[in-house]
N, C-alpha and C. Protein backbone atom coordinates (compact mmCIF):
# COMPACT_ATOMS: atom_id res chain seq x y z
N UNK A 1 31.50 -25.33 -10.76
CA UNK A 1 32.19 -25.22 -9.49
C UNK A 1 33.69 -25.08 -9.72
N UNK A 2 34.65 -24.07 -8.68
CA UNK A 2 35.69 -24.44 -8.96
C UNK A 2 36.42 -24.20 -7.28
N UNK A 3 37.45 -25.37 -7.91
CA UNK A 3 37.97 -25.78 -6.21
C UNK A 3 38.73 -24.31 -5.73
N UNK A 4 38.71 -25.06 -4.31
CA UNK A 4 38.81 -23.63 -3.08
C UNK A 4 40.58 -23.13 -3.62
N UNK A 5 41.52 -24.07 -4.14
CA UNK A 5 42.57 -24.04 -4.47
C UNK A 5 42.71 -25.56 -4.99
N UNK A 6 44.10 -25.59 -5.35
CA UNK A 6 44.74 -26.84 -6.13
C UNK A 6 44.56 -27.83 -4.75
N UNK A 7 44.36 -28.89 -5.00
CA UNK A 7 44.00 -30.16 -3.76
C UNK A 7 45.46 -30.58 -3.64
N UNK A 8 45.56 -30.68 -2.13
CA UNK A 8 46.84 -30.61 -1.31
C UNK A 8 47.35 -31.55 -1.84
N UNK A 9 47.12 -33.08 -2.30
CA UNK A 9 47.86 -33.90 -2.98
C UNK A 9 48.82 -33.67 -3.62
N UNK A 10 48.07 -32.88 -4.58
CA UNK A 10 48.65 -32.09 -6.02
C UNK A 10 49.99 -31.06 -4.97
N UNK A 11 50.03 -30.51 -4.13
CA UNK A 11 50.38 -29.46 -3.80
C UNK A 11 51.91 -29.92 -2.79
N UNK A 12 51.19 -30.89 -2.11
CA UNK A 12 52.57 -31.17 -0.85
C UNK A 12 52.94 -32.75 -1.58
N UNK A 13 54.83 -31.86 -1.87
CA UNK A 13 55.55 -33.43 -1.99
C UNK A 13 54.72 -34.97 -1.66
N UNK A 14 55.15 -35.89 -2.45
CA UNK A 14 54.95 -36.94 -2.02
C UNK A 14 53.51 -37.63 -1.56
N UNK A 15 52.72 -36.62 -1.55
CA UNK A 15 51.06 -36.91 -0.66
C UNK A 15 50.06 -37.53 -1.98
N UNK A 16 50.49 -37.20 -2.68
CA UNK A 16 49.56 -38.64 -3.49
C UNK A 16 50.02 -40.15 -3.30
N UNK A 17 51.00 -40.10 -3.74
CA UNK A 17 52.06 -41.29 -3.51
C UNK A 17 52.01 -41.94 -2.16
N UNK A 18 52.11 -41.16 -1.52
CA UNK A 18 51.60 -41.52 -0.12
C UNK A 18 49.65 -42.43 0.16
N UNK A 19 49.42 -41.61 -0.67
CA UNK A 19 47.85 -41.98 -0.19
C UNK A 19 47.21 -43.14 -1.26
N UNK A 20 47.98 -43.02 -2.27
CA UNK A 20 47.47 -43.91 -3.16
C UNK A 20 48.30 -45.28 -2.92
N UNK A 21 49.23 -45.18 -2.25
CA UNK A 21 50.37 -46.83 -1.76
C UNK A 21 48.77 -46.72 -0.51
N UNK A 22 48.88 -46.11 0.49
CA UNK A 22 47.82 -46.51 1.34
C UNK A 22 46.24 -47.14 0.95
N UNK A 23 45.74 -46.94 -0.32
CA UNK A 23 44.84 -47.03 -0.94
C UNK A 23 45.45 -48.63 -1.57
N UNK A 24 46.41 -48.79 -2.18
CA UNK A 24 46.79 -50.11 -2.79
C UNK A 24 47.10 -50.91 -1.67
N UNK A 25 47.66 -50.82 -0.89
CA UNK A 25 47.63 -52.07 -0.03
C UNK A 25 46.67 -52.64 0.82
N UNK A 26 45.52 -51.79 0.70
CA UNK A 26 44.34 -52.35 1.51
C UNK A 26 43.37 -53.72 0.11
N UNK A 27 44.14 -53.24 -0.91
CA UNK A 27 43.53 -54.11 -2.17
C UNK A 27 43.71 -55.90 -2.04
N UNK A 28 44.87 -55.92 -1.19
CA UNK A 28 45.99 -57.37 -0.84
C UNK A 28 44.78 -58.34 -0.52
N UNK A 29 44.19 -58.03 0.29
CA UNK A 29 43.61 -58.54 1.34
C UNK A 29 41.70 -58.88 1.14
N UNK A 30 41.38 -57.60 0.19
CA UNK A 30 39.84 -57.41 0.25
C UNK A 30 39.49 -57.65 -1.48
N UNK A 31 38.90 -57.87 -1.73
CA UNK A 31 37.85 -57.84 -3.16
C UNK A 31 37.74 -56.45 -3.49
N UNK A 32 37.73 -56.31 -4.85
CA UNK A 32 37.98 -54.55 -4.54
C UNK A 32 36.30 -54.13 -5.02
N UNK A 33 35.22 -54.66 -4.98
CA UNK A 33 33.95 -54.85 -5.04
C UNK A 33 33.49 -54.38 -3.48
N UNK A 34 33.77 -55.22 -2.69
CA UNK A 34 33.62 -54.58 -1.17
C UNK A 34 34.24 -53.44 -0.93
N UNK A 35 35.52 -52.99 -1.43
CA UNK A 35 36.07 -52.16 -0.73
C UNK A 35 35.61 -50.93 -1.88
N UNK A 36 34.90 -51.06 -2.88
CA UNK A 36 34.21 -49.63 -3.47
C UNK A 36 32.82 -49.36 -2.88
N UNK A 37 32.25 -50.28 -2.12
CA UNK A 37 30.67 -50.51 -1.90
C UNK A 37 31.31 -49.65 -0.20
N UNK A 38 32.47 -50.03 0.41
CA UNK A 38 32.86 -49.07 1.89
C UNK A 38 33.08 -47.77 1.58
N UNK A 39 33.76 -47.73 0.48
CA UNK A 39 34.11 -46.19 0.19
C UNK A 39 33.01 -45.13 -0.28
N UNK A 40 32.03 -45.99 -1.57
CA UNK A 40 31.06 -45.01 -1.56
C UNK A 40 30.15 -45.01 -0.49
N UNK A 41 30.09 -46.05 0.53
CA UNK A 41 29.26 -45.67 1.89
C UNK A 41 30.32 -44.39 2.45
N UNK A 42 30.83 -44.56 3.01
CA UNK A 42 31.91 -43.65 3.88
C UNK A 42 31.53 -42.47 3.23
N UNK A 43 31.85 -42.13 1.61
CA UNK A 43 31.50 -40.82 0.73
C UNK A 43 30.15 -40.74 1.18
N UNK A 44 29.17 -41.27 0.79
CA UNK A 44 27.65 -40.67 1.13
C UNK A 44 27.63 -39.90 2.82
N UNK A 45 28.26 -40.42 3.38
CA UNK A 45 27.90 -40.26 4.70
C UNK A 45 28.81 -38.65 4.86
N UNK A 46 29.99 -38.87 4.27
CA UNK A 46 30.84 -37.57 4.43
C UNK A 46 30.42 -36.21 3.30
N UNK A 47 29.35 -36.57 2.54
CA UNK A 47 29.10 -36.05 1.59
C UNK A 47 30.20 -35.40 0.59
N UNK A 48 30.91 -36.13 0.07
CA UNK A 48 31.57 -36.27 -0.92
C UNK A 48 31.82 -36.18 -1.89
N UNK A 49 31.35 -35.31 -2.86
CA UNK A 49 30.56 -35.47 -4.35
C UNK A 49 31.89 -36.28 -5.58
N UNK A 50 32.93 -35.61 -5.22
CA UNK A 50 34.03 -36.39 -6.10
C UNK A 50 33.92 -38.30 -5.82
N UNK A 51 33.93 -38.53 -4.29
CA UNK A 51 34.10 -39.99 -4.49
C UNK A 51 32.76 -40.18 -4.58
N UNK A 52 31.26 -39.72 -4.55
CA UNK A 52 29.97 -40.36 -4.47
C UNK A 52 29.71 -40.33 -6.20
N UNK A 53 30.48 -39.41 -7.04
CA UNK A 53 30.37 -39.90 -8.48
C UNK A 53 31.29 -40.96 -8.96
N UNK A 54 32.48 -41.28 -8.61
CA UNK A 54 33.73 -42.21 -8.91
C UNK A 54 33.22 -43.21 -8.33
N UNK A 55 33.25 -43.57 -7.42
CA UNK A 55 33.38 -45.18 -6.64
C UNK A 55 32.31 -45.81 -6.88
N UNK A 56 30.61 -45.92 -7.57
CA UNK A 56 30.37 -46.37 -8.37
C UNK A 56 30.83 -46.48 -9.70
N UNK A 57 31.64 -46.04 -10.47
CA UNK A 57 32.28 -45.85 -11.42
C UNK A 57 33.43 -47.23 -11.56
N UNK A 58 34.44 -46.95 -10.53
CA UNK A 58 34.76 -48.21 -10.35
C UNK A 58 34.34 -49.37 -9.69
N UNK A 59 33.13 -49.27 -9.29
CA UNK A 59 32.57 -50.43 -8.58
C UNK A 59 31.61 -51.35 -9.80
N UNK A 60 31.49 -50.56 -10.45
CA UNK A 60 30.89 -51.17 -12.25
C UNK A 60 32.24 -51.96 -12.70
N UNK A 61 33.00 -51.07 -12.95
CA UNK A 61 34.38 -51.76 -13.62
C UNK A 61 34.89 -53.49 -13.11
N UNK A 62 34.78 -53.44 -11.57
CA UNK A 62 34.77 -54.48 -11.26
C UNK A 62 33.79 -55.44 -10.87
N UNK A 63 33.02 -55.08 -11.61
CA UNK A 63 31.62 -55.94 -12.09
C UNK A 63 30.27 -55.84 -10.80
N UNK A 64 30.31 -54.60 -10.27
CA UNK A 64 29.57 -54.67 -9.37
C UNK A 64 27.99 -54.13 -10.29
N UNK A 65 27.03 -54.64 -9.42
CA UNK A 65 25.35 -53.90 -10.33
C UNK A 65 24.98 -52.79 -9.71
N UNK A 66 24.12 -52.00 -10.58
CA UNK A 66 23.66 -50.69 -10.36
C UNK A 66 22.59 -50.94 -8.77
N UNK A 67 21.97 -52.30 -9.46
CA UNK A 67 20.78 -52.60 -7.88
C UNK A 67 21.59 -52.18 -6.31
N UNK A 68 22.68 -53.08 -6.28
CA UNK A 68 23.46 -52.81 -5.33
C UNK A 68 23.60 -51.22 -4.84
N UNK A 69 24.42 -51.15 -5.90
CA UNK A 69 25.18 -49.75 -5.93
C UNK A 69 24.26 -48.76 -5.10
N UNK A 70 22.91 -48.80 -5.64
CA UNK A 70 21.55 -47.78 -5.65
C UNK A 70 21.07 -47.97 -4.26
N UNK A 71 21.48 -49.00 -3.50
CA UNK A 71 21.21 -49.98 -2.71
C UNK A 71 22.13 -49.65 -0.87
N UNK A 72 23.07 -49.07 -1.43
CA UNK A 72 24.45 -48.75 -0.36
C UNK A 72 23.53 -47.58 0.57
N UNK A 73 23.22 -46.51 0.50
CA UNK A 73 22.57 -45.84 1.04
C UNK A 73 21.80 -46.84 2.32
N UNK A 74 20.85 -47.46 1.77
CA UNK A 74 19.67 -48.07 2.48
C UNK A 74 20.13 -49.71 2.87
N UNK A 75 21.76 -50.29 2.78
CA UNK A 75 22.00 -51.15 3.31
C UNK A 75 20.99 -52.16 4.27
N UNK A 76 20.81 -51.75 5.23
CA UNK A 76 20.03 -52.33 6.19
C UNK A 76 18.63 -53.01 5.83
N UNK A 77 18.00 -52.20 5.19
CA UNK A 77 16.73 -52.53 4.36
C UNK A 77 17.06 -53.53 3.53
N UNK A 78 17.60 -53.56 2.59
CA UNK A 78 17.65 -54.74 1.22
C UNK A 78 17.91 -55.92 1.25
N UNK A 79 17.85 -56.93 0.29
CA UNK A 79 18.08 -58.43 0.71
C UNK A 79 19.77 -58.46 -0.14
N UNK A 80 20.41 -57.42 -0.38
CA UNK A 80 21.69 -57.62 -1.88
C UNK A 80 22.56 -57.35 -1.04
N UNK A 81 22.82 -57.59 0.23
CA UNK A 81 24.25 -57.75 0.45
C UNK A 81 24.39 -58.92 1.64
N UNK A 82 25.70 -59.57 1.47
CA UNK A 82 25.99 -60.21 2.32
C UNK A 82 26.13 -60.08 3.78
N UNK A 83 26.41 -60.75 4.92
CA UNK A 83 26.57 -60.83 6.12
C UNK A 83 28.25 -60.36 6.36
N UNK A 84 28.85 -60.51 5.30
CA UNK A 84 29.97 -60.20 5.51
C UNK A 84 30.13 -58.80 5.18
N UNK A 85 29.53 -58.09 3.62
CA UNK A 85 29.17 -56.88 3.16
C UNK A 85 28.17 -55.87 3.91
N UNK A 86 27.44 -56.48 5.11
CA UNK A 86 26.41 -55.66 6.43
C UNK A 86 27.54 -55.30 6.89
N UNK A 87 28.47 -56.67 7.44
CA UNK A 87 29.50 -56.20 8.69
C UNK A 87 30.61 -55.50 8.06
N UNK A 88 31.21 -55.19 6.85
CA UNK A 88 31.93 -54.44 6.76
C UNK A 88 31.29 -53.07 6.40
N UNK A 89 30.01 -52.90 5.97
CA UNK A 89 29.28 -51.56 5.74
C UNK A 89 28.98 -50.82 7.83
N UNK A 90 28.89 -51.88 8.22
CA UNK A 90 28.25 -51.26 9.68
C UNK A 90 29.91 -50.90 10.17
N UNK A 91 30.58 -51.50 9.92
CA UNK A 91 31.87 -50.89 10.20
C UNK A 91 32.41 -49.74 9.35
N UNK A 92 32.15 -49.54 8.44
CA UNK A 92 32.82 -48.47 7.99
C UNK A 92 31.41 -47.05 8.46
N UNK A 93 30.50 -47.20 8.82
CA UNK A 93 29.24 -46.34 9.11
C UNK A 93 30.29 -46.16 10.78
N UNK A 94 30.41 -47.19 11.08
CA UNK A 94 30.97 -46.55 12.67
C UNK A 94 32.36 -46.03 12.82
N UNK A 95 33.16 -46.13 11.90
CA UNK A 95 34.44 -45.45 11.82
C UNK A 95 34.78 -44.17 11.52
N UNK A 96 33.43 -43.40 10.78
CA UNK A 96 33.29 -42.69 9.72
C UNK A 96 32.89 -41.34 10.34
N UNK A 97 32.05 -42.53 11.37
CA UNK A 97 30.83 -40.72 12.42
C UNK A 97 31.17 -41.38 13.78
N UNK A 98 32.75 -40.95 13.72
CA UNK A 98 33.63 -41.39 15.31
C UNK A 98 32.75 -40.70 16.41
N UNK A 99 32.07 -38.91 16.03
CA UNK A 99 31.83 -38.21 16.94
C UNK A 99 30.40 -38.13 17.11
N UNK A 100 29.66 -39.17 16.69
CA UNK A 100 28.13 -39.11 16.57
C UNK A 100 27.61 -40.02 18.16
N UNK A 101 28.72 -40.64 18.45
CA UNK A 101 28.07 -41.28 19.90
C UNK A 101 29.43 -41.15 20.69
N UNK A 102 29.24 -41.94 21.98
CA UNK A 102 29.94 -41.91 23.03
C UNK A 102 31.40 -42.98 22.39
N UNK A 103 30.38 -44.46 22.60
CA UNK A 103 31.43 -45.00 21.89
C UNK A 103 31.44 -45.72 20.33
N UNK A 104 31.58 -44.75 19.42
CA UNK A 104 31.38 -45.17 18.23
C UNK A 104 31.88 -46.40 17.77
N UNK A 105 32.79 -47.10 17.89
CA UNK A 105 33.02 -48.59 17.43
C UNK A 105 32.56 -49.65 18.34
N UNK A 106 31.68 -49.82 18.53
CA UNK A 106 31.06 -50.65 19.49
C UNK A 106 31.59 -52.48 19.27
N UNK A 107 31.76 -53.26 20.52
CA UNK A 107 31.94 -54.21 20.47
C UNK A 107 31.33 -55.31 19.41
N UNK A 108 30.10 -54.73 19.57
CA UNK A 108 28.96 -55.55 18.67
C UNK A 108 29.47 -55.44 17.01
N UNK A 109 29.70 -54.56 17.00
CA UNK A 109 30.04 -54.06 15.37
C UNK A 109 31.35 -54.96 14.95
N UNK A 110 32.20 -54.52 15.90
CA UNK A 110 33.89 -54.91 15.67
C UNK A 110 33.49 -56.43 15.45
N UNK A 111 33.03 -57.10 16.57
CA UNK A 111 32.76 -58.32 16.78
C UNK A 111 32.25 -59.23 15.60
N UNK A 112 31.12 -58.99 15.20
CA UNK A 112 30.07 -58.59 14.06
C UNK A 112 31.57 -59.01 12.70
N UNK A 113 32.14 -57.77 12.51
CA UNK A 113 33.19 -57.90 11.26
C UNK A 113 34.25 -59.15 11.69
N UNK A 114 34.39 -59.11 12.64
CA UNK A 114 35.77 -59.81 13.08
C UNK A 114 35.38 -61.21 12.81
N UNK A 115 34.23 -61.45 12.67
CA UNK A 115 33.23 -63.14 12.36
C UNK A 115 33.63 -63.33 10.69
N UNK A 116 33.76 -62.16 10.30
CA UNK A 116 33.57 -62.44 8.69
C UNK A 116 35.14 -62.37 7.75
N UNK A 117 36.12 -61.51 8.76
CA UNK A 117 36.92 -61.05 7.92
C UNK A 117 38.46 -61.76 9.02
N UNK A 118 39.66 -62.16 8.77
CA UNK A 118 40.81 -62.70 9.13
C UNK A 118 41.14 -61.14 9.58
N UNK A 119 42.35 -61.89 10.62
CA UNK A 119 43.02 -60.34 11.32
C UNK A 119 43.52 -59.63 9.87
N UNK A 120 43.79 -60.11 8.68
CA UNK A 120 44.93 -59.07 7.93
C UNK A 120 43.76 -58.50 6.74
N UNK A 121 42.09 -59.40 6.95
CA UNK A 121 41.02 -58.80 6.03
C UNK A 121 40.61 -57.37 6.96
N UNK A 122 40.27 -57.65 8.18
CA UNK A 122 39.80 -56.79 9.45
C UNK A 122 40.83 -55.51 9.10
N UNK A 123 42.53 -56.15 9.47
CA UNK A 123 43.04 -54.44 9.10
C UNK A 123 43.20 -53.79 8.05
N UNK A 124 43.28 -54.64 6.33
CA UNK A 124 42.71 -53.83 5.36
C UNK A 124 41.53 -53.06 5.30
N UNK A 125 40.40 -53.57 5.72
CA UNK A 125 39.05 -53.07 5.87
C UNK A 125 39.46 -51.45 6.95
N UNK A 126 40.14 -51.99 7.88
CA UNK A 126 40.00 -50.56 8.43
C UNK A 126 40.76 -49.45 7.84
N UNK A 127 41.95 -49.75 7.18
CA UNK A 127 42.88 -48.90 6.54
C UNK A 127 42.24 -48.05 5.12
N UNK A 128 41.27 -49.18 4.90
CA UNK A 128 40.51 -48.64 3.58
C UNK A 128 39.17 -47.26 4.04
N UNK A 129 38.80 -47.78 5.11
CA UNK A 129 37.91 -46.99 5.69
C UNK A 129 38.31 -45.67 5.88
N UNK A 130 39.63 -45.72 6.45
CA UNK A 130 40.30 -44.67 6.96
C UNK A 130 40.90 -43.97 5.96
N UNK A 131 41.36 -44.81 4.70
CA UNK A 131 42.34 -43.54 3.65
C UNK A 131 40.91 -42.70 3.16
N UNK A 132 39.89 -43.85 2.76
CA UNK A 132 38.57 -42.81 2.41
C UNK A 132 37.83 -41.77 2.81
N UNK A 133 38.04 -42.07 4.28
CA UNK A 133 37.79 -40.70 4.74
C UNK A 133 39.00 -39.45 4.84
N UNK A 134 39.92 -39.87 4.45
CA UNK A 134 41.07 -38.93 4.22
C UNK A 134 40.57 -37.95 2.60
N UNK A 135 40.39 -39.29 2.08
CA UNK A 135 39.87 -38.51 0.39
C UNK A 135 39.05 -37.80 0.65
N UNK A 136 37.98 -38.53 1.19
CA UNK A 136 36.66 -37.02 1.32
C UNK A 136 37.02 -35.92 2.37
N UNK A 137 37.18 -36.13 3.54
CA UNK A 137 37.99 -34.95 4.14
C UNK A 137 38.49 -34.16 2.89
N UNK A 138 39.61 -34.47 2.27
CA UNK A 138 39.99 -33.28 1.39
C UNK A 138 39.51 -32.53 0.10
N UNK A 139 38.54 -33.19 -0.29
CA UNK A 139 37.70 -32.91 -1.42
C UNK A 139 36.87 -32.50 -0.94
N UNK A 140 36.30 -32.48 -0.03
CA UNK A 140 35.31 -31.60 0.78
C UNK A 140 35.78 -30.40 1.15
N UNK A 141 36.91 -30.40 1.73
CA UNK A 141 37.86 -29.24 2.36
C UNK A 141 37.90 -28.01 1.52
N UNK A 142 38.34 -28.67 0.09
CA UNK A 142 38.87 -27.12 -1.39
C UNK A 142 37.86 -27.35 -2.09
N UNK A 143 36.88 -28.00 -1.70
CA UNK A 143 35.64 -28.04 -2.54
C UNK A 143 36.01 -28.50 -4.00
N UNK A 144 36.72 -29.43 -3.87
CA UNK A 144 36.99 -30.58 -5.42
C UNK A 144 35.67 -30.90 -6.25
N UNK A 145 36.21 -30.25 -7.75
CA UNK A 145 34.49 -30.40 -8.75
C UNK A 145 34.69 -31.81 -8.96
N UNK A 146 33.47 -32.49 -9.14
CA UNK A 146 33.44 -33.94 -9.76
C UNK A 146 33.38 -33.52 -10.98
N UNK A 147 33.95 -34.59 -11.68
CA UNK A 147 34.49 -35.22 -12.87
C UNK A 147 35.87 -34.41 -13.10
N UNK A 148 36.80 -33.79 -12.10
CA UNK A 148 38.40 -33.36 -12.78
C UNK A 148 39.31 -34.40 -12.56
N UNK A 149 39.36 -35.72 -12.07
CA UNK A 149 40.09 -36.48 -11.89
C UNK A 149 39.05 -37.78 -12.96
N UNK A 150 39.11 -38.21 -13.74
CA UNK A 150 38.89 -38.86 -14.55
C UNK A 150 39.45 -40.59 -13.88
N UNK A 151 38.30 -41.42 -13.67
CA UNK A 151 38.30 -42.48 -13.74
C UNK A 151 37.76 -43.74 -15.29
């Protein structure tokens, strides 16, 4: 495969730097175990192939298991994640497919996370949700090959 052009990061001043400070400060706040288990959800869902090969990649690094990992897809089904790891997976599933219902962040959901996570865990979690779908948005966009950014 080769990309549609050079990925806008690379291309417009400042836009890595930009996205990767946005990417580090959601780290403050969250385990970075949860916040690779949101991102490769968010990637599966956006179909992603750059972050659906990486973010298990680093989700190993920081000691996460393959069971899990294998596991993110079918969330709902399995007994391997927490009540806190449902409510931040059902939140990042509803942030992700804004245009799949009427009102995609539903009370229940927000509510749901807001039990598990402090106001400054709640707005990392969403900031993380949100730069990730920025990544896949654009790697989807120029059609980015997996494995050219080396983790």
């Amino acid at each position: 495969m080769k990309a549609r052009m050079n990925h806008p990061v690379m291309v417009v001043p400042d836009a890595m730097k930009a996205l990767q400070a946005l990417s580090e400060s959601t780290k403050q706040a969250l385990p970075e175990k949860l916040l690779e288990l949101v991102h490769l959800r968010a990637s599966q869902i956006n179909g992603c192939s750059v972050c659906v090969d990486m973010h298990p990649k680093l989700a190993r690094r920081a000691g996460e298991t393959d069971e899990r990992l294998f596991a993110v897809g079918a969330w709902r089904d399995t007994p391997y994640f927490t009540e806190a790891e449902r409510a931040a997976l059902a939140l990042t599933e509803a942030v992700t497919r804004l245009s799949d219902r009427e009102d995609p962040v539903t009370d229940a959901v927000w509510d749901e996370a807001a039990k598990h996570f402090n106001e400054q865990q709640l707005a990392s979690l969403v900031l993380g949700i949100a730069a990730i779908n920025v990544w896949n948005r654009l790697n989807v966009a120029v059609r980015q090959p997996v494995g050219v950014w080396k983790v």
